[in-house]
C-alpha atoms as a PDB file:
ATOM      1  CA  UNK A   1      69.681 -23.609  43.372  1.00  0.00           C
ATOM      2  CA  UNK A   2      68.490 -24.516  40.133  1.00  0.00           C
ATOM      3  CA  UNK A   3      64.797 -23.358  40.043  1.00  0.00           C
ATOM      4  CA  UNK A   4      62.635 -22.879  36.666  1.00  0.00           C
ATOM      5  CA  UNK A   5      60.462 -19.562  36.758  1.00  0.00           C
ATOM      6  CA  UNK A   6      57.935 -20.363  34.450  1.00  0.00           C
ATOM      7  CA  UNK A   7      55.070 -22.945  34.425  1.00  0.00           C
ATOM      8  CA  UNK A   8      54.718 -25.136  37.622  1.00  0.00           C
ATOM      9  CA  UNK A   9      57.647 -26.926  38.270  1.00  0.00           C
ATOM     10  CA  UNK A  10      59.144 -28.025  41.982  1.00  0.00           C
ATOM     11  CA  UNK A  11      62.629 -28.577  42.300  1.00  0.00           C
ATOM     12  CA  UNK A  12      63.768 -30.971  45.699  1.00  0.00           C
ATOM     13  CA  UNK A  13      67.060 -29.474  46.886  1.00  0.00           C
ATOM     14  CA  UNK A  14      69.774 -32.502  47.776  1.00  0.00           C
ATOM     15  CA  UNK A  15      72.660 -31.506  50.226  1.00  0.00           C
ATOM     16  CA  UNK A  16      74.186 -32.045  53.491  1.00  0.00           C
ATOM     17  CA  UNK A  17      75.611 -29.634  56.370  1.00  0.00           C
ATOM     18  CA  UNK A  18      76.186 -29.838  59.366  1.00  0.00           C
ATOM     19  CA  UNK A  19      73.318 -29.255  61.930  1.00  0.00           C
ATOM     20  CA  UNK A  20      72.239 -29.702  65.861  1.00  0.00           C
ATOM     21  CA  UNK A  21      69.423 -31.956  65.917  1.00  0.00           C
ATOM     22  CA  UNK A  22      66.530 -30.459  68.234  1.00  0.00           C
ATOM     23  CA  UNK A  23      63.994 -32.783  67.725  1.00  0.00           C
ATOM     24  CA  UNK A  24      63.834 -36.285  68.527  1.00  0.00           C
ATOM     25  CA  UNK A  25      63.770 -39.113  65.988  1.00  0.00           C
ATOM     26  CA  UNK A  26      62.540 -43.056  66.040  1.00  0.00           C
ATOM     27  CA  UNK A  27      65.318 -45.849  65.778  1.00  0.00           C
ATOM     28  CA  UNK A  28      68.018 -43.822  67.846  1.00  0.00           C
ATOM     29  CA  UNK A  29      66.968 -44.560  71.742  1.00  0.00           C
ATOM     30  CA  UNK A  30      64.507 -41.298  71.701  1.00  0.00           C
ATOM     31  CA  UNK A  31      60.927 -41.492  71.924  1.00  0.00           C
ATOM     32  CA  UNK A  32      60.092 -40.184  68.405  1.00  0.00           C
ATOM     33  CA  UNK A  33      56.689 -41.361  67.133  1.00  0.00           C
ATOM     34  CA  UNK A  34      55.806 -42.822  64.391  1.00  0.00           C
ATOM     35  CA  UNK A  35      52.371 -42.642  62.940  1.00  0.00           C
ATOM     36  CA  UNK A  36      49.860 -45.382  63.925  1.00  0.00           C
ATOM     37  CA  UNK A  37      46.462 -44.114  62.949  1.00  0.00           C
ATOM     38  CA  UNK A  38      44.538 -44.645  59.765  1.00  0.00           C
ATOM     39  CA  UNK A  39      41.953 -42.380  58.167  1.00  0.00           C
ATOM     40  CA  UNK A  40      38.722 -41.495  59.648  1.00  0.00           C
ATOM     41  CA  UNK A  41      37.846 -40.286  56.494  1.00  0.00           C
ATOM     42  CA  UNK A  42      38.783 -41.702  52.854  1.00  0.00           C
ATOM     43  CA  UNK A  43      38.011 -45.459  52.933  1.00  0.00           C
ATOM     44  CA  UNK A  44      40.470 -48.385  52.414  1.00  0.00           C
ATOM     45  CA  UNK A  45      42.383 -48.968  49.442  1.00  0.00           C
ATOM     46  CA  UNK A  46      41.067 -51.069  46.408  1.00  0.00           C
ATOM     47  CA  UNK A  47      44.071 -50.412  44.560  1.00  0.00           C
ATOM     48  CA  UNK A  48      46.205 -52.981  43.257  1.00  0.00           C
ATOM     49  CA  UNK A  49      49.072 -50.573  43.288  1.00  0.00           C
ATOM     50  CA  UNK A  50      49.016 -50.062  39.551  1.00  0.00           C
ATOM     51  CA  UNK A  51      46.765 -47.308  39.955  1.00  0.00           C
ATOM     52  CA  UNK A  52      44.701 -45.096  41.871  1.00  0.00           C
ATOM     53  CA  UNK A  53      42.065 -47.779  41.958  1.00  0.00           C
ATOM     54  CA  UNK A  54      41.196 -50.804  40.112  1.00  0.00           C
ATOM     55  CA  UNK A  55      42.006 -49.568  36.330  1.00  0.00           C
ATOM     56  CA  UNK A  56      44.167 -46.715  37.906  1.00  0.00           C
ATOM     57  CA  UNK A  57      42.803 -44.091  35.724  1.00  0.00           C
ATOM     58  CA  UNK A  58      41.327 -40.949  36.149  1.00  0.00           C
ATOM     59  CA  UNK A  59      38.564 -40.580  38.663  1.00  0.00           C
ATOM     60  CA  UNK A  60      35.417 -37.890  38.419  1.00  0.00           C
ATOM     61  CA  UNK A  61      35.323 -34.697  39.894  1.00  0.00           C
ATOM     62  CA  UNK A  62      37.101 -31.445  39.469  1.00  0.00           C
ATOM     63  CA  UNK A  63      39.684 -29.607  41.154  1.00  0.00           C
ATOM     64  CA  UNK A  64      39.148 -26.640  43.949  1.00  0.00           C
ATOM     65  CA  UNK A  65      40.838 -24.003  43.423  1.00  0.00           C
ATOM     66  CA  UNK A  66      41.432 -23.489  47.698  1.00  0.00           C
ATOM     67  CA  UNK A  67      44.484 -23.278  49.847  1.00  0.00           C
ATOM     68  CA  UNK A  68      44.002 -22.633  54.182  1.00  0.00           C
ATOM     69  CA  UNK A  69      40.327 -23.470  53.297  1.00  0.00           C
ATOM     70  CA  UNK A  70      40.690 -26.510  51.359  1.00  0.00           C
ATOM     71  CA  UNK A  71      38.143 -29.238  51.911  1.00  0.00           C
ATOM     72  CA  UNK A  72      40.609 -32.064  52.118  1.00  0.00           C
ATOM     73  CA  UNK A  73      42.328 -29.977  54.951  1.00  0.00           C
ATOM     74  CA  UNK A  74      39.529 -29.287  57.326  1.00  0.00           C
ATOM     75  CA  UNK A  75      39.137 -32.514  58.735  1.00  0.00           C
ATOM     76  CA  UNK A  76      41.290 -33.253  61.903  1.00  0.00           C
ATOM     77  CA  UNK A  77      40.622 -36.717  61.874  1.00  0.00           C
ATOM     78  CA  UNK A  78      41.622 -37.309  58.415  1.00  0.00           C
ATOM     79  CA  UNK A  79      45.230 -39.307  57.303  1.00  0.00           C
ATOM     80  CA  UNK A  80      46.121 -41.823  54.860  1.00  0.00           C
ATOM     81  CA  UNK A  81      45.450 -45.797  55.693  1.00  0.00           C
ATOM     82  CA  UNK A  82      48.128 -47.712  56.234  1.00  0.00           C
ATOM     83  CA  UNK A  83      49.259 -50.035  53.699  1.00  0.00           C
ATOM     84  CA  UNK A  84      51.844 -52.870  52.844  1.00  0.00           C
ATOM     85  CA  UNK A  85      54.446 -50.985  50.367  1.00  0.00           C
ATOM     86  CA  UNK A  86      56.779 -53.927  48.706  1.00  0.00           C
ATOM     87  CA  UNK A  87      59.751 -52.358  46.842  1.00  0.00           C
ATOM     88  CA  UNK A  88      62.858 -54.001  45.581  1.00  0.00           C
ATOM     89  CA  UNK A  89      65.998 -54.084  47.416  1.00  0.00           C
ATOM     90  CA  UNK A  90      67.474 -50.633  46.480  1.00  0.00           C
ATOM     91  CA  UNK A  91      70.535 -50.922  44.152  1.00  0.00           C
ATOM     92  CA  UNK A  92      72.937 -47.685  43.095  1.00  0.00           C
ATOM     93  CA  UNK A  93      72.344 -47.948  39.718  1.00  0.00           C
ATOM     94  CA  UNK A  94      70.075 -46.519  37.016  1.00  0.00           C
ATOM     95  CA  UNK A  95      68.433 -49.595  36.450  1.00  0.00           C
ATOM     96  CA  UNK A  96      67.574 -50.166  40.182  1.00  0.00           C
ATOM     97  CA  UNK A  97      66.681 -46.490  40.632  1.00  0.00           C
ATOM     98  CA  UNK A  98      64.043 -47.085  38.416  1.00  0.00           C
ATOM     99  CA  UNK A  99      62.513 -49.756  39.601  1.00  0.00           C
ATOM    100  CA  UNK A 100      62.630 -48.635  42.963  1.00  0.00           C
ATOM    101  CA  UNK A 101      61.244 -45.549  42.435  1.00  0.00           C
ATOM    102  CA  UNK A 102      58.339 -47.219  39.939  1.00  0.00           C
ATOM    103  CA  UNK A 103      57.575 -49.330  42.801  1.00  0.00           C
ATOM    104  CA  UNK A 104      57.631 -46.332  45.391  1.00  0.00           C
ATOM    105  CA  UNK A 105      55.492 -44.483  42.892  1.00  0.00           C
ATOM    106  CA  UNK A 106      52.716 -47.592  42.714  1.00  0.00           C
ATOM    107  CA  UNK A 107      52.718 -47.329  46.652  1.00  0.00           C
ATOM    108  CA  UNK A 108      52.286 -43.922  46.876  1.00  0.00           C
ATOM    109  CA  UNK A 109      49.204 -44.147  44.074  1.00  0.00           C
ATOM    110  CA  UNK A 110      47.592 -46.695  46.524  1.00  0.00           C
ATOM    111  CA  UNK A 111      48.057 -44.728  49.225  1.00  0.00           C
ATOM    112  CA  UNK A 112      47.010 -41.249  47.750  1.00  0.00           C
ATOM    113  CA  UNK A 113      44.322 -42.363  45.111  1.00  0.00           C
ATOM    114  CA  UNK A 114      41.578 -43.475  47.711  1.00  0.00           C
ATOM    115  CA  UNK A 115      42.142 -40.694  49.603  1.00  0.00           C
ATOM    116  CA  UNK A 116      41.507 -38.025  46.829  1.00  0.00           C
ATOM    117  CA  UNK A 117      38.924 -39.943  45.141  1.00  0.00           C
ATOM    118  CA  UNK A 118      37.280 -39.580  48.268  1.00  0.00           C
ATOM    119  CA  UNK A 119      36.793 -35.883  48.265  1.00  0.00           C
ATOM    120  CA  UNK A 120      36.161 -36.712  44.501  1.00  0.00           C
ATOM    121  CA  UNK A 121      38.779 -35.378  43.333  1.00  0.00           C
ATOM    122  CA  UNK A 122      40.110 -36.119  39.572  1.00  0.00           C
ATOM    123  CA  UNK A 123      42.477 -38.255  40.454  1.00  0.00           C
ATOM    124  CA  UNK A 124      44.955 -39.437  38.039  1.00  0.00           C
ATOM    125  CA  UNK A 125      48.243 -41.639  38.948  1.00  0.00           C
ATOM    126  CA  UNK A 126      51.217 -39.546  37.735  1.00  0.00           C
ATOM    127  CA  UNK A 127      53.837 -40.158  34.588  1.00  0.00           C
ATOM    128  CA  UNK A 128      57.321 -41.188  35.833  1.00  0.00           C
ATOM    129  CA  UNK A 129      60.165 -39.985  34.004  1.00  0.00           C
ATOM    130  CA  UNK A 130      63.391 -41.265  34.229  1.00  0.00           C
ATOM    131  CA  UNK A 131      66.207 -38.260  32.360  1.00  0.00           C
ATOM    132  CA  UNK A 132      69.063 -39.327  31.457  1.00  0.00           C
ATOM    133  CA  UNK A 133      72.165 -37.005  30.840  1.00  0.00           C
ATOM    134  CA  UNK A 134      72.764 -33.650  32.015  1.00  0.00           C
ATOM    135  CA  UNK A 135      69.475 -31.973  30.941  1.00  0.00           C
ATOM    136  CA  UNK A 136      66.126 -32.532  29.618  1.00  0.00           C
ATOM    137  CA  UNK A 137      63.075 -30.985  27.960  1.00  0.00           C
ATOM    138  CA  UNK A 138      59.726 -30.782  29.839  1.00  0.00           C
ATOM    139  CA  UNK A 139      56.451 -28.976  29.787  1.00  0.00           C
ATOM    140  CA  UNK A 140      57.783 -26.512  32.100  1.00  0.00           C
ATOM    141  CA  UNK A 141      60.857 -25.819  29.767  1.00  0.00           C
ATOM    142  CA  UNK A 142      64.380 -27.371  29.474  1.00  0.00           C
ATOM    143  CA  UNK A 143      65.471 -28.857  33.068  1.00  0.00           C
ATOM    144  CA  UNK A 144      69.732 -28.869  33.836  1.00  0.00           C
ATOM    145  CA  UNK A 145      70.470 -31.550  36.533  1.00  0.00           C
ATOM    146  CA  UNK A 146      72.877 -30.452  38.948  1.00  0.00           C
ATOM    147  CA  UNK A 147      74.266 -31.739  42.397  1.00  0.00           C
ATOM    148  CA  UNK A 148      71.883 -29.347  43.910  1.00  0.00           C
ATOM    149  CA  UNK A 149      68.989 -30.657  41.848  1.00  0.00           C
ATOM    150  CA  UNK A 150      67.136 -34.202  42.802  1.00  0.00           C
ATOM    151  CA  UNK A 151      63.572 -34.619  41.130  1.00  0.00           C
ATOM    152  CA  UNK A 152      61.087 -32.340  39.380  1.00  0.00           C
ATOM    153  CA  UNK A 153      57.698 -32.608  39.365  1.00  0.00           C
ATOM    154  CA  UNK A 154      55.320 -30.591  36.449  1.00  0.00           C
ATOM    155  CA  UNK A 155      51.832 -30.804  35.175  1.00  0.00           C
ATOM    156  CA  UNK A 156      51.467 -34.752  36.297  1.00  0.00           C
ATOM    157  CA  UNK A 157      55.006 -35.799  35.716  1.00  0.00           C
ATOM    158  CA  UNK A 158      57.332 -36.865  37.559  1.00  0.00           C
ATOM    159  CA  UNK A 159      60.896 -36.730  36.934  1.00  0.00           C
ATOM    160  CA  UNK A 160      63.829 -38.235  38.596  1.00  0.00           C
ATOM    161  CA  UNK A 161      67.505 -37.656  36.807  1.00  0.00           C
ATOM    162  CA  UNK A 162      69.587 -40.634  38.144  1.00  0.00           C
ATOM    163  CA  UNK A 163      72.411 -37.742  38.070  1.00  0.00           C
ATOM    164  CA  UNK A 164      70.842 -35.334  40.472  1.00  0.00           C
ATOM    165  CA  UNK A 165      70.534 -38.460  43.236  1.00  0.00           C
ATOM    166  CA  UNK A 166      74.046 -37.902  44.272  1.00  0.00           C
ATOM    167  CA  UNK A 167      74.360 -41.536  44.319  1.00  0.00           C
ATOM    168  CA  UNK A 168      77.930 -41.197  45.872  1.00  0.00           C
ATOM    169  CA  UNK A 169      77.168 -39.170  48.522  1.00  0.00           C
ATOM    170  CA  UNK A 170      74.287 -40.710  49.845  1.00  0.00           C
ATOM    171  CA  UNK A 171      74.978 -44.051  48.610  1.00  0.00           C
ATOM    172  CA  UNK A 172      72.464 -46.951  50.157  1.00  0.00           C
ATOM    173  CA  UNK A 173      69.808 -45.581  51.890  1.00  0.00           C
ATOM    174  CA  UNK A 174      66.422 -45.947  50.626  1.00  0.00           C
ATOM    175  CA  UNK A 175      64.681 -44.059  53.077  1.00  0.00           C
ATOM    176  CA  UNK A 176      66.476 -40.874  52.005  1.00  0.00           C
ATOM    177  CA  UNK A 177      64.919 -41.633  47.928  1.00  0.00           C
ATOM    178  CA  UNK A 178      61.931 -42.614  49.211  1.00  0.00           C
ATOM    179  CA  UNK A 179      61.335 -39.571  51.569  1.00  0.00           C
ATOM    180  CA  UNK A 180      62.740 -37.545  48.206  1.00  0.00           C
ATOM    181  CA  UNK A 181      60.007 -39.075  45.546  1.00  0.00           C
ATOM    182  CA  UNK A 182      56.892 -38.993  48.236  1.00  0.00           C
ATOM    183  CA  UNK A 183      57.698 -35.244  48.648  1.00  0.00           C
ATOM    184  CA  UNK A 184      57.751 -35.105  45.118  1.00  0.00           C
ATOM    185  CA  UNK A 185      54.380 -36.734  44.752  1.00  0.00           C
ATOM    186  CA  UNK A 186      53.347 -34.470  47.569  1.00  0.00           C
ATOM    187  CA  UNK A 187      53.469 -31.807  44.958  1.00  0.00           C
ATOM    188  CA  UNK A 188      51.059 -34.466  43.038  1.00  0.00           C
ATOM    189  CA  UNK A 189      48.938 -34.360  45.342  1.00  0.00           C
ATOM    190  CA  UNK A 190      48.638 -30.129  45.431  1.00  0.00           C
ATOM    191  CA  UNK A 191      48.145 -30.671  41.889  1.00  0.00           C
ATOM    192  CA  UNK A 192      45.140 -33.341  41.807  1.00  0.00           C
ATOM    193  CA  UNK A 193      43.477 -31.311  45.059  1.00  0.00           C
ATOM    194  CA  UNK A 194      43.417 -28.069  43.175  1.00  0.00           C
ATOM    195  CA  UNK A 195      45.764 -26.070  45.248  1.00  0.00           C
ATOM    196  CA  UNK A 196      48.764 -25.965  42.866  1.00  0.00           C
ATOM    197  CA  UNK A 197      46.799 -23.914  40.514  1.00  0.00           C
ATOM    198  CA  UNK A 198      45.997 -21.974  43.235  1.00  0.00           C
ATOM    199  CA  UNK A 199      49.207 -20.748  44.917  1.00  0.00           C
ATOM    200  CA  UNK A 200      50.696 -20.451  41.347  1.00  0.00           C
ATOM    201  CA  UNK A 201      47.550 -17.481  40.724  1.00  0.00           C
ATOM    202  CA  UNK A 202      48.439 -15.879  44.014  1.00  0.00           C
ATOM    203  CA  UNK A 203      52.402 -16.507  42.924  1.00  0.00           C
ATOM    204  CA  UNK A 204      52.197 -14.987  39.656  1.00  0.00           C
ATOM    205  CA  UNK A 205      50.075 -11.811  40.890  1.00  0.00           C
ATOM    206  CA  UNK A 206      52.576 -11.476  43.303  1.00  0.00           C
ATOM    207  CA  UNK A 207      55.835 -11.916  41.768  1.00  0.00           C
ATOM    208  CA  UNK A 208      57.350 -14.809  41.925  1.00  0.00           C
ATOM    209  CA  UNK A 209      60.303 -12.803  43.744  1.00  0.00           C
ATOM    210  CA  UNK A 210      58.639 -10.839  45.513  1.00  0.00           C
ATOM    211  CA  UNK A 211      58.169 -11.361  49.751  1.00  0.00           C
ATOM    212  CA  UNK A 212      54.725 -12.604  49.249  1.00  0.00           C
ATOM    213  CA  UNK A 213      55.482 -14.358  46.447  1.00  0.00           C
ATOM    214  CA  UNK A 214      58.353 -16.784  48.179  1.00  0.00           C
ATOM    215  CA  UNK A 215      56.114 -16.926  51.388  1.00  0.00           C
ATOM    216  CA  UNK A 216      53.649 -18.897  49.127  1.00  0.00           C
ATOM    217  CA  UNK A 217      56.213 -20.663  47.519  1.00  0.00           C
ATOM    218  CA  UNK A 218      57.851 -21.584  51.096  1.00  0.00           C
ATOM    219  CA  UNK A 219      53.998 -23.118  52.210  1.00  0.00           C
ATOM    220  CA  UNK A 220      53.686 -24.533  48.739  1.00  0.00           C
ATOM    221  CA  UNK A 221      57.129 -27.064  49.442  1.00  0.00           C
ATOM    222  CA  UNK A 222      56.792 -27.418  53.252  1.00  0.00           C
ATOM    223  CA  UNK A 223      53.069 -28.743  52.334  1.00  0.00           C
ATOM    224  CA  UNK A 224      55.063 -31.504  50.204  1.00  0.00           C
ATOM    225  CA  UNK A 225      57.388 -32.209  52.964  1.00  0.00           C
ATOM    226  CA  UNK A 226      54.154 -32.961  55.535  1.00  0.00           C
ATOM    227  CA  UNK A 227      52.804 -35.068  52.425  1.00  0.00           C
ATOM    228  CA  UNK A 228      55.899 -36.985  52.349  1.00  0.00           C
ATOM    229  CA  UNK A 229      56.025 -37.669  55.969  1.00  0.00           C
ATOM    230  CA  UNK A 230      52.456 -38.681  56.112  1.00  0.00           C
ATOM    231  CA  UNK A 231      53.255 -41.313  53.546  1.00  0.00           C
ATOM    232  CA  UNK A 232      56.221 -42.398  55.051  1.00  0.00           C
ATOM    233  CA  UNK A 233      54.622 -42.551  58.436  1.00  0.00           C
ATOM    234  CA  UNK A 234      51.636 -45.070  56.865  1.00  0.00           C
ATOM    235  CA  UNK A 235      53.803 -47.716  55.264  1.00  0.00           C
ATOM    236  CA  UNK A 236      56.724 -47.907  58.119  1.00  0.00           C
ATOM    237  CA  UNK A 237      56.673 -51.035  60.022  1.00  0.00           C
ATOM    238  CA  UNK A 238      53.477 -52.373  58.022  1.00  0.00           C
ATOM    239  CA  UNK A 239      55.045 -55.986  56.848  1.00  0.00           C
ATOM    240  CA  UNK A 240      56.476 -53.910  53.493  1.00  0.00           C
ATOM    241  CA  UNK A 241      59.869 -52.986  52.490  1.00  0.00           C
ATOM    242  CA  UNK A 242      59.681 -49.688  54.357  1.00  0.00           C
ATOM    243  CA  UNK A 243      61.449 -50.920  57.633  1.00  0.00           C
ATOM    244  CA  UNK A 244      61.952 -48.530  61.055  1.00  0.00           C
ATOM    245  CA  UNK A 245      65.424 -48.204  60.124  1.00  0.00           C
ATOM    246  CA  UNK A 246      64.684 -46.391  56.269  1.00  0.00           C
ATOM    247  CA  UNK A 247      61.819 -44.384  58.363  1.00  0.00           C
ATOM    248  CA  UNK A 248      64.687 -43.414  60.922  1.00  0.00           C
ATOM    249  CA  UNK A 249      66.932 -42.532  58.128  1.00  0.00           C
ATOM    250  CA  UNK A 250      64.345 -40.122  56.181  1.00  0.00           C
ATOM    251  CA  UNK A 251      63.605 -38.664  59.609  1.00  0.00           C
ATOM    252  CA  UNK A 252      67.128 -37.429  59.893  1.00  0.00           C
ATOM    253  CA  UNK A 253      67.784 -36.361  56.808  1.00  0.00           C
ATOM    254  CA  UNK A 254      65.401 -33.898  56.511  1.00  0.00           C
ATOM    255  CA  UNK A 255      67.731 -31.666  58.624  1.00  0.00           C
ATOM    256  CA  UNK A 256      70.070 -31.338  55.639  1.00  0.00           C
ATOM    257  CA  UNK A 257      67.618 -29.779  53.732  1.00  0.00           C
ATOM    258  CA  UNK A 258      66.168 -26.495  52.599  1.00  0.00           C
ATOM    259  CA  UNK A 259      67.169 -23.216  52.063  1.00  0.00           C
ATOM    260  CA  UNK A 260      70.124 -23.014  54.426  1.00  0.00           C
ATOM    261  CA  UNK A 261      71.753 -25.818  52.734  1.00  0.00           C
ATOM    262  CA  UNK A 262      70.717 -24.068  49.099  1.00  0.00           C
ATOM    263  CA  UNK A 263      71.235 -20.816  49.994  1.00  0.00           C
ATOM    264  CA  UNK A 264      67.737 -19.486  48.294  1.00  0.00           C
ATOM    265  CA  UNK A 265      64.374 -18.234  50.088  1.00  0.00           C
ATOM    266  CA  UNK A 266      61.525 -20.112  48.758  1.00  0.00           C
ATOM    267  CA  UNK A 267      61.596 -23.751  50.779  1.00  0.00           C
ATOM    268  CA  UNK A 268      61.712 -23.053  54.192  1.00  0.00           C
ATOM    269  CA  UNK A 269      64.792 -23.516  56.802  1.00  0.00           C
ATOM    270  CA  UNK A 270      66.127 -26.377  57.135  1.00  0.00           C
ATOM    271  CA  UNK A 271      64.728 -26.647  60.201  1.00  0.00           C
ATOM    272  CA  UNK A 272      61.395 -25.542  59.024  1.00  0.00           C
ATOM    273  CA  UNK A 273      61.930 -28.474  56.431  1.00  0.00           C
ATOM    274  CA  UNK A 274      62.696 -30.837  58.636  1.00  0.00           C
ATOM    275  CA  UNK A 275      59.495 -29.768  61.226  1.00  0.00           C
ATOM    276  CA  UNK A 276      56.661 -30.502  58.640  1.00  0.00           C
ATOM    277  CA  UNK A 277      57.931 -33.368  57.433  1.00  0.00           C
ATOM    278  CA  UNK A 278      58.124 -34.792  60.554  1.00  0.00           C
ATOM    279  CA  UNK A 279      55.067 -33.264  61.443  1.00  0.00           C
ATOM    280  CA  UNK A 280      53.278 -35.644  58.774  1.00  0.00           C
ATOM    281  CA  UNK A 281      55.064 -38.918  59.756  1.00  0.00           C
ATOM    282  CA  UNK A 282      54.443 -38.515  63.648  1.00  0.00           C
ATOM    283  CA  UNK A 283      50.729 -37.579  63.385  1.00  0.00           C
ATOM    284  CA  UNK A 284      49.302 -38.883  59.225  1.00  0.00           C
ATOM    285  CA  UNK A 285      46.530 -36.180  59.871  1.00  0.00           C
ATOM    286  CA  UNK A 286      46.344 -33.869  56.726  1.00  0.00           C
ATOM    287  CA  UNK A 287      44.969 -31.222  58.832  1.00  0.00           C
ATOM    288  CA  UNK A 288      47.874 -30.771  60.257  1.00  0.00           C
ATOM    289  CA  UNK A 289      49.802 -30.135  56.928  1.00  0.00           C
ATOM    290  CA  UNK A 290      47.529 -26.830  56.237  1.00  0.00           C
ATOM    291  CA  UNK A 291      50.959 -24.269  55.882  1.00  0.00           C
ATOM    292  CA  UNK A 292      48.515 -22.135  54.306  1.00  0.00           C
ATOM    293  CA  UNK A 293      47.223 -21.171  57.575  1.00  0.00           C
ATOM    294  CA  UNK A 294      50.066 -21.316  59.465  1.00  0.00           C
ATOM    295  CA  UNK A 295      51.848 -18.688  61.156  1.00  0.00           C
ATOM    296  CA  UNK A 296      54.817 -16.707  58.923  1.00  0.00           C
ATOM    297  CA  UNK A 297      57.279 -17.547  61.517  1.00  0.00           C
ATOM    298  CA  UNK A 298      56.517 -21.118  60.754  1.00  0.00           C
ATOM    299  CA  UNK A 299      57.098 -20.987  57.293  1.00  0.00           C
ATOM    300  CA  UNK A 300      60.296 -19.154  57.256  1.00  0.00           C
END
């Protein structure tokens, strides 16, 4: 697993094995959920999807420096609204990668903006960064794109190397990339809210290598993956692009992921992986994303 040890940088693993599913899933006959409610909390988008709201720049407030006891997890009743999320048909190439993914990125800024701007957060839609080749430079240091490597996210960037999609092995299916950039905003989202900088402080004191110090790094990415349900779970089935069959697809794919299929410690099980995400799309309440405060056997 290719994983940078220095600044804050999140690497989404890609790969497939073969697993028992345990859990049920929508679009296969089962009675898996998908997520209905809206927010009790953060009002309805003003966006118009450029942005977090109209002028999509940054919004007032600072971040808070919290993890378990973070303000935007305390509320039960508390999710994103759901939203109409129109993205282009998705084509295997690097041109319609990126304008997929731009779109996906405008959708998730609509969906995310209100809600952080609501807890006055400083909001700020991220950078999207398309590398090309088999490396690139970033604030978090030089970046090698491998097959086990998919998207980055740093300091309010987002990157996604058309070369670590695996484009031939998981060919079309846009719920899979949109499932893979929402968890990678997820990490976004950790960063606007304040609790990036946090875990990183308890990371670094730690060592990074250390048991405590993957334990927070494990909570830190299966946070992303219950971000990147709870988006998927708002825009499914809305009158969008995002039909039951991509939400079906995402929900399934989850299984391949994590550190079973990488072979490192610091992302959870694949099944742990594949339970928050799900987690998010069944239910949309943030609350229930709070792996700060969960159990260590959860987090595994």
């Amino acid at each position: 697993m290719a994983l940078l040890i220095q600044g804050v940088v999140v690497v989404l693993l890609i790969g497939l094995v073969v697993v028992i599913l345990v859990s049920k899933w929508p679009g296969d006959g089962s009675t898996g959920q998908v997520a209905s409610g809206t927010s009790a909390t953060a009002p309805a988008s003003s966006s118009d999807g450029s942005g977090a709201s109209s002028g999509g720049g940054a919004s007032s407030g600072q971040k808070i420096l919290k993890l378990a006891d973070h303000p935007i997890l305390q509320d039960p009743s508390a999710g994103l609204q759901n939203i109409v999320c129109v993205l282009p048909d998705w084509e295997s190439t690097e041109a319609g990668a990126q304008a997929f993914f731009t779109a996906a990125t405008r959708c998730l800024n609509q969906a995310w903006g209100p809600f952080l701007e609501y807890y006055h957060l400083p909001f700020v839609p991220p950078t999207l960064h398309f590398p090309s080749g088999t490396s690139f430079q970033t604030a978090c240091g030089n970046i090698a794109v491998g097959v086990a490597t998919a998207a980055y996210y740093c300091d309010n960037n987002l990157y996604v190397p058309f070369k670590g999609l695996q484009i031939e092995q998981y060919g079309d299916n846009p719920g899979v990339y949109l499932a893979l950039i929402a968890h990678e905003y997820g990490h976004h989202v950790q960063e606007v809210a304040g609790m990036m900088d946090a875990v990183w402080q308890q990371i670094y004191q730690a060592g990074q290598l250390s048991p405590i110090g993957l334990d927070l790094a494990r909570r830190k990415e299966l946070q992303a993956q219950c971000f990147s349900g709870m988006f998927l779970g708002a825009v499914v089935d809305r009158g969008g692009s995002v039909t039951h069959e991509m939400y079906a697809k995402a929900w399934r794919d989850q299984d391949t992921r994590g550190d079973n299929t990488s072979g490192s410690h610091d992302h959870g099980t694949n099944a742990h992986y594949a339970t928050w995400w799900r987690t998010g799309a069944q239910f949309n309440r943030i609350a229930k994303c709070n792996t700060f405060s969960a159990p260590a056997a959860d987090v595994s």
